[in-house]
N, C-alpha and C. Protein backbone atom coordinates (compact mmCIF):
# COMPACT_ATOMS: atom_id res chain seq x y z
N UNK A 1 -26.08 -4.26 11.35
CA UNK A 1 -26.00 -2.81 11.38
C UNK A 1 -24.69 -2.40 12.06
N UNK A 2 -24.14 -1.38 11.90
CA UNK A 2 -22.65 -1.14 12.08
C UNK A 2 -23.13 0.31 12.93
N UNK A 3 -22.37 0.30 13.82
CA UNK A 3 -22.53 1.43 15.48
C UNK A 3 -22.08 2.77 14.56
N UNK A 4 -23.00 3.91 14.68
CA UNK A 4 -23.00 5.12 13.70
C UNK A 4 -21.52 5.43 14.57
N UNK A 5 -21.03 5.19 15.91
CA UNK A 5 -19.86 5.58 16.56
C UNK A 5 -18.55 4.96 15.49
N UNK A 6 -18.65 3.95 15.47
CA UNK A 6 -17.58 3.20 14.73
C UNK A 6 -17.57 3.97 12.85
N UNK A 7 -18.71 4.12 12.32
CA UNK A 7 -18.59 5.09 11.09
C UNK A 7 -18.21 6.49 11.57
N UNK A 8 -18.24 7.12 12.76
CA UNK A 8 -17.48 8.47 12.63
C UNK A 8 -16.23 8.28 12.67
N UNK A 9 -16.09 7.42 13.77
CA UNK A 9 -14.24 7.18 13.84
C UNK A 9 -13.57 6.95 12.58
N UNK A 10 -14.26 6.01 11.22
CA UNK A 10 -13.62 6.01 10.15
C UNK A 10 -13.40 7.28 9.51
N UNK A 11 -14.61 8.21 9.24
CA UNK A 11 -14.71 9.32 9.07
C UNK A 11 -13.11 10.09 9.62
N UNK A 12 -13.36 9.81 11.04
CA UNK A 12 -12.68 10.80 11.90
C UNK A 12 -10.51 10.20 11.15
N UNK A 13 -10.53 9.21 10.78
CA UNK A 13 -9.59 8.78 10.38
C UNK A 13 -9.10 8.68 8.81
N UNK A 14 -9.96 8.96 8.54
CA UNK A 14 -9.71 9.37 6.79
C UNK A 14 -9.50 10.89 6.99
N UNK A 15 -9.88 11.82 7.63
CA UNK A 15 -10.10 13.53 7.86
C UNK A 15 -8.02 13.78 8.53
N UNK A 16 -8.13 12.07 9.33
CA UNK A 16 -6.55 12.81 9.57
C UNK A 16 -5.64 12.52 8.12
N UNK A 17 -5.78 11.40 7.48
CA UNK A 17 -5.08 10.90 6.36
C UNK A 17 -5.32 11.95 5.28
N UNK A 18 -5.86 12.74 5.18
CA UNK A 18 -6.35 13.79 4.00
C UNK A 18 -5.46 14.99 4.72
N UNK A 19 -4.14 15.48 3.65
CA UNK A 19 -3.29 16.36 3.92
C UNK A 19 -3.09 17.18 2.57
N UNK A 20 -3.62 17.12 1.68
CA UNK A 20 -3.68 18.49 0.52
C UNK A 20 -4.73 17.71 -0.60
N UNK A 21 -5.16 18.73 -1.14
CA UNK A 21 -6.00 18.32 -2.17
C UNK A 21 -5.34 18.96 -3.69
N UNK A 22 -5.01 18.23 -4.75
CA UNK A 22 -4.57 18.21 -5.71
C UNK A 22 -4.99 18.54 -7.30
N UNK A 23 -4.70 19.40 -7.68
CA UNK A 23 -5.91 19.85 -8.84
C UNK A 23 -4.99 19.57 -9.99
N UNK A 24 -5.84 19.21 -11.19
CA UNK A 24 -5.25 18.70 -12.64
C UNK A 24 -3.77 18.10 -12.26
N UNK A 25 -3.43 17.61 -11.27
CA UNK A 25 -2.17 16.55 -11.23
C UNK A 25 -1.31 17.58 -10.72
N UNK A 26 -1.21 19.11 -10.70
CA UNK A 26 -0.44 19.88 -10.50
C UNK A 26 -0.39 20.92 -9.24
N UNK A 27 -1.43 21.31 -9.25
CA UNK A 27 -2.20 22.39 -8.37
C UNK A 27 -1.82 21.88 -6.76
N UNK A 28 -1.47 22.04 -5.72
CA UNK A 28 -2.00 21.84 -4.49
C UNK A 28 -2.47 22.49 -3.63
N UNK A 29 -3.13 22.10 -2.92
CA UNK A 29 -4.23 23.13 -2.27
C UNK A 29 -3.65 22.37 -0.61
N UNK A 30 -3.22 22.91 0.31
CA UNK A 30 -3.12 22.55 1.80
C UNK A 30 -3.73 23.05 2.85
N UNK A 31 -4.13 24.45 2.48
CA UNK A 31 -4.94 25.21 3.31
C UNK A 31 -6.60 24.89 2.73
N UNK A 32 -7.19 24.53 4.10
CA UNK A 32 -8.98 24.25 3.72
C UNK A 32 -9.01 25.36 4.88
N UNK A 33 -10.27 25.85 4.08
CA UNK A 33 -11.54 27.10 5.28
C UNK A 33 -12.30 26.13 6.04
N UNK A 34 -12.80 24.81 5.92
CA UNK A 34 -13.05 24.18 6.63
C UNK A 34 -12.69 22.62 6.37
N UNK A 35 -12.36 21.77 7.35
CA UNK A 35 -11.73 20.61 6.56
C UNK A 35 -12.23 19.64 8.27
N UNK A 36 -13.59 19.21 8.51
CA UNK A 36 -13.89 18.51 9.66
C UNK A 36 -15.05 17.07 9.87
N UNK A 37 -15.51 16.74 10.21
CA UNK A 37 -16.12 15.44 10.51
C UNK A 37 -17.07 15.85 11.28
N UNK A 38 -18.45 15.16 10.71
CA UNK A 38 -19.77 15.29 11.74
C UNK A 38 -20.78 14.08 11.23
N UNK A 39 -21.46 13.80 11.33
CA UNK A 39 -22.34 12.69 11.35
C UNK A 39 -21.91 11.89 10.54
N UNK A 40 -20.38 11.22 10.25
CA UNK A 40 -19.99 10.46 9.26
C UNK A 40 -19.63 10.74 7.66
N UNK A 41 -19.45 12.15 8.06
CA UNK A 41 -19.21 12.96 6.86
C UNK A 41 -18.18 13.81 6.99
N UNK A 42 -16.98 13.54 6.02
CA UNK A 42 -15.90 14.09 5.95
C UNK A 42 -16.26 15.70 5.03
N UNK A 43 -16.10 16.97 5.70
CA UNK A 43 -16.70 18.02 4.72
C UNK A 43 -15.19 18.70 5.11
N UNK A 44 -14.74 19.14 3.28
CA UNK A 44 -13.33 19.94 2.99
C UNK A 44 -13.80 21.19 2.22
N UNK A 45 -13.73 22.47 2.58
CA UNK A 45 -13.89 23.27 1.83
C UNK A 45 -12.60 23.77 1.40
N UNK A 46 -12.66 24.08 -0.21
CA UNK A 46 -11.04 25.07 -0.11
C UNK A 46 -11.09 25.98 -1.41
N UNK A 47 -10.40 27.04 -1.47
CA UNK A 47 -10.79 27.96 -2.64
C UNK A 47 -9.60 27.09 -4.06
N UNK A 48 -10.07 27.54 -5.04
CA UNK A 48 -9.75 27.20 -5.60
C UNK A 48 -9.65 28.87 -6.94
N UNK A 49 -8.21 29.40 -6.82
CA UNK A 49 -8.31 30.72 -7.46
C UNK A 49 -7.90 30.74 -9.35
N UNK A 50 -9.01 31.46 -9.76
CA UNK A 50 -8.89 31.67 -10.81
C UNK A 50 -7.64 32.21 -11.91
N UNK A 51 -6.37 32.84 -11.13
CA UNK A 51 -5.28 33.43 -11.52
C UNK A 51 -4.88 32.07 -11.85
N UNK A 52 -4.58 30.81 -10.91
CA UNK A 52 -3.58 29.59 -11.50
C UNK A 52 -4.53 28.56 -11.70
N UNK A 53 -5.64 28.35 -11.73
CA UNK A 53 -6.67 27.02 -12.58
C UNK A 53 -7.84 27.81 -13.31
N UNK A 54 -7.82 27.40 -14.37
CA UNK A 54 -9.38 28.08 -15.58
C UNK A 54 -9.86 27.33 -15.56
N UNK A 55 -9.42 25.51 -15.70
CA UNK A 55 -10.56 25.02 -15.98
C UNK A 55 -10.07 23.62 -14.90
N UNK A 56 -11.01 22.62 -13.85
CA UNK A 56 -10.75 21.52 -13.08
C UNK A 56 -11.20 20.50 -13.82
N UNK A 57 -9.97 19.48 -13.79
CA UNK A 57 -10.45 18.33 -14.67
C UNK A 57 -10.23 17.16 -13.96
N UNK A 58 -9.58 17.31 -12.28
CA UNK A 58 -9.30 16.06 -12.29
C UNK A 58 -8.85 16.82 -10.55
N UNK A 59 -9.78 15.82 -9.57
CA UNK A 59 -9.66 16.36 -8.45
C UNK A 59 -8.98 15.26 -7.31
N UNK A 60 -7.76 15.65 -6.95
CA UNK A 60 -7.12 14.26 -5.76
C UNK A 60 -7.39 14.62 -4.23
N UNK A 61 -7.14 13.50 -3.75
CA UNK A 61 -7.25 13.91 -2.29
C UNK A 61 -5.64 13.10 -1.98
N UNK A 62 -4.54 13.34 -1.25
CA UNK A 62 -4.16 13.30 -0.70
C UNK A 62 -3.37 12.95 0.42
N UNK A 63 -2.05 11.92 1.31
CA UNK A 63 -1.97 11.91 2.08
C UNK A 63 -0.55 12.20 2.59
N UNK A 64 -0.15 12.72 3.21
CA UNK A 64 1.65 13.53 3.51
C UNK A 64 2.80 12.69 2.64
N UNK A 65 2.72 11.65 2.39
CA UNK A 65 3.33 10.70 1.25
C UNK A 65 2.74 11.17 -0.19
N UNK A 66 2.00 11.61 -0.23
CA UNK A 66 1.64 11.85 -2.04
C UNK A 66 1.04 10.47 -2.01
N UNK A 67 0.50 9.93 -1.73
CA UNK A 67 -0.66 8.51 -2.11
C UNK A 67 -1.68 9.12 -2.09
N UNK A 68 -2.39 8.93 -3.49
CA UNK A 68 -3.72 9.11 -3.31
C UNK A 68 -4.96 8.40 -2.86
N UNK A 69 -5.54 8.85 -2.19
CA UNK A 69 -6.46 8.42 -1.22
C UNK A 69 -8.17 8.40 -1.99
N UNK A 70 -8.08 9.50 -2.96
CA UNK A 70 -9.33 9.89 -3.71
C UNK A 70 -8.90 10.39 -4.86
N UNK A 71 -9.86 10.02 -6.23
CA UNK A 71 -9.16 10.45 -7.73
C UNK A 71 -10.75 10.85 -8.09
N UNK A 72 -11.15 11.62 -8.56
CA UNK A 72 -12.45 12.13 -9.63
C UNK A 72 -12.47 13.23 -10.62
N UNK A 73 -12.32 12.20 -11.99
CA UNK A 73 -12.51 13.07 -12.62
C UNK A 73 -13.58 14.02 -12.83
N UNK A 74 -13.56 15.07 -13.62
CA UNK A 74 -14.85 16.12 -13.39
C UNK A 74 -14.39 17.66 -14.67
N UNK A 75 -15.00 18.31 -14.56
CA UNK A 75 -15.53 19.47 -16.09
C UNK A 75 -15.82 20.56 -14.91
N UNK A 76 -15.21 21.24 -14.62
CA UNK A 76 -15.01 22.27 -13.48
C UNK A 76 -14.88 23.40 -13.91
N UNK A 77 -15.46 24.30 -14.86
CA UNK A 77 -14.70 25.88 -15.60
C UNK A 77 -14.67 26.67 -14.21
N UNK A 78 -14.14 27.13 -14.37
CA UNK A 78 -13.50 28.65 -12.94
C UNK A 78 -13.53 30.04 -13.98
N UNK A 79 -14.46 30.58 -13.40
CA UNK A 79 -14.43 32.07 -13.94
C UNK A 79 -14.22 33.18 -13.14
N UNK A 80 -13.88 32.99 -11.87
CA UNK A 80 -13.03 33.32 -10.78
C UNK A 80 -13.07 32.98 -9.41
N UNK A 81 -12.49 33.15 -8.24
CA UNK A 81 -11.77 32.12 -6.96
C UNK A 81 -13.02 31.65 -6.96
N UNK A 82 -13.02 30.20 -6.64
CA UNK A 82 -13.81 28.75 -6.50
C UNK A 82 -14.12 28.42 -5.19
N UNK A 83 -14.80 28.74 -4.45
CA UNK A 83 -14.90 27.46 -3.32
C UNK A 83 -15.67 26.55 -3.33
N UNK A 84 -14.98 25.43 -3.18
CA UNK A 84 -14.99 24.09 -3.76
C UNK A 84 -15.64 23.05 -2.44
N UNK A 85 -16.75 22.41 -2.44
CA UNK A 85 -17.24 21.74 -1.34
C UNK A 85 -17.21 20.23 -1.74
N UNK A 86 -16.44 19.41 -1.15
CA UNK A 86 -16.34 18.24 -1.60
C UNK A 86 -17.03 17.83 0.18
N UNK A 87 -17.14 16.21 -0.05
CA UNK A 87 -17.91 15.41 1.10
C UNK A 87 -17.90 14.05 0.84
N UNK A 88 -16.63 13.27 1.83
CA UNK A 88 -16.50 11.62 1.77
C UNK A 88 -17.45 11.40 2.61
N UNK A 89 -18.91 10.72 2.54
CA UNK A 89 -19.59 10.12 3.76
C UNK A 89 -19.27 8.43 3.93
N UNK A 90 -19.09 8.23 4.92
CA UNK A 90 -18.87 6.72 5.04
C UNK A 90 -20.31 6.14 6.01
N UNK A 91 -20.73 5.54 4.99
CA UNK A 91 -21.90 4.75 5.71
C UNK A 91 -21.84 3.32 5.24
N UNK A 92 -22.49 1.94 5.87
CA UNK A 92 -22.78 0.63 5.34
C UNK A 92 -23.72 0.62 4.39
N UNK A 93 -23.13 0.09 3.65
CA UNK A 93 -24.16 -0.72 2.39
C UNK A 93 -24.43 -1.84 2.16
């Protein structure tokens, strides 16, 4: 069994490596309404506005280098501003 302390710290270290979130390859998003760590769960909220994305097809995560850290594709229509709740949990399996 792995110390729930040692899974936040990963948590807590992926939350610093996550610096914009990336929409259809183009979009970037840098500002989150909430972007923090709690029981091993990385939670990013961020809007996502209907004027410059209609439809999400392809969601990145991020790190101040442009390496992506997270890729999922996805069928996202926007029929106006989005807030968008994504959640990395890191637990043992």
């Amino acid at each position: 069994m792995i110390d729930s302390g040692l899974l936040n710290s990963i948590a807590l270290h992926v939350n610093s490596r996550v610096a914009k979130v990336v929409i259809n390859g183009s979009y970037v998003i840098t500002d989150f309404v909430v972007k923090s760590v709690s029981d091993n769960k990385l939670v990013l909220n961020y809007i996502v506005p209907v004027a410059d994305v209609s439809l999400i097809t392809l969601i990145e995560l991020k790190d101040a280098a442009n390496k992506v850290l997270s890729s999922r594709t996805v069928n996202v229509p926007i029929a106006a501003d989005h807030m968008m709740l994504q959640t990395i949990t890191v637990r043992e399996v």
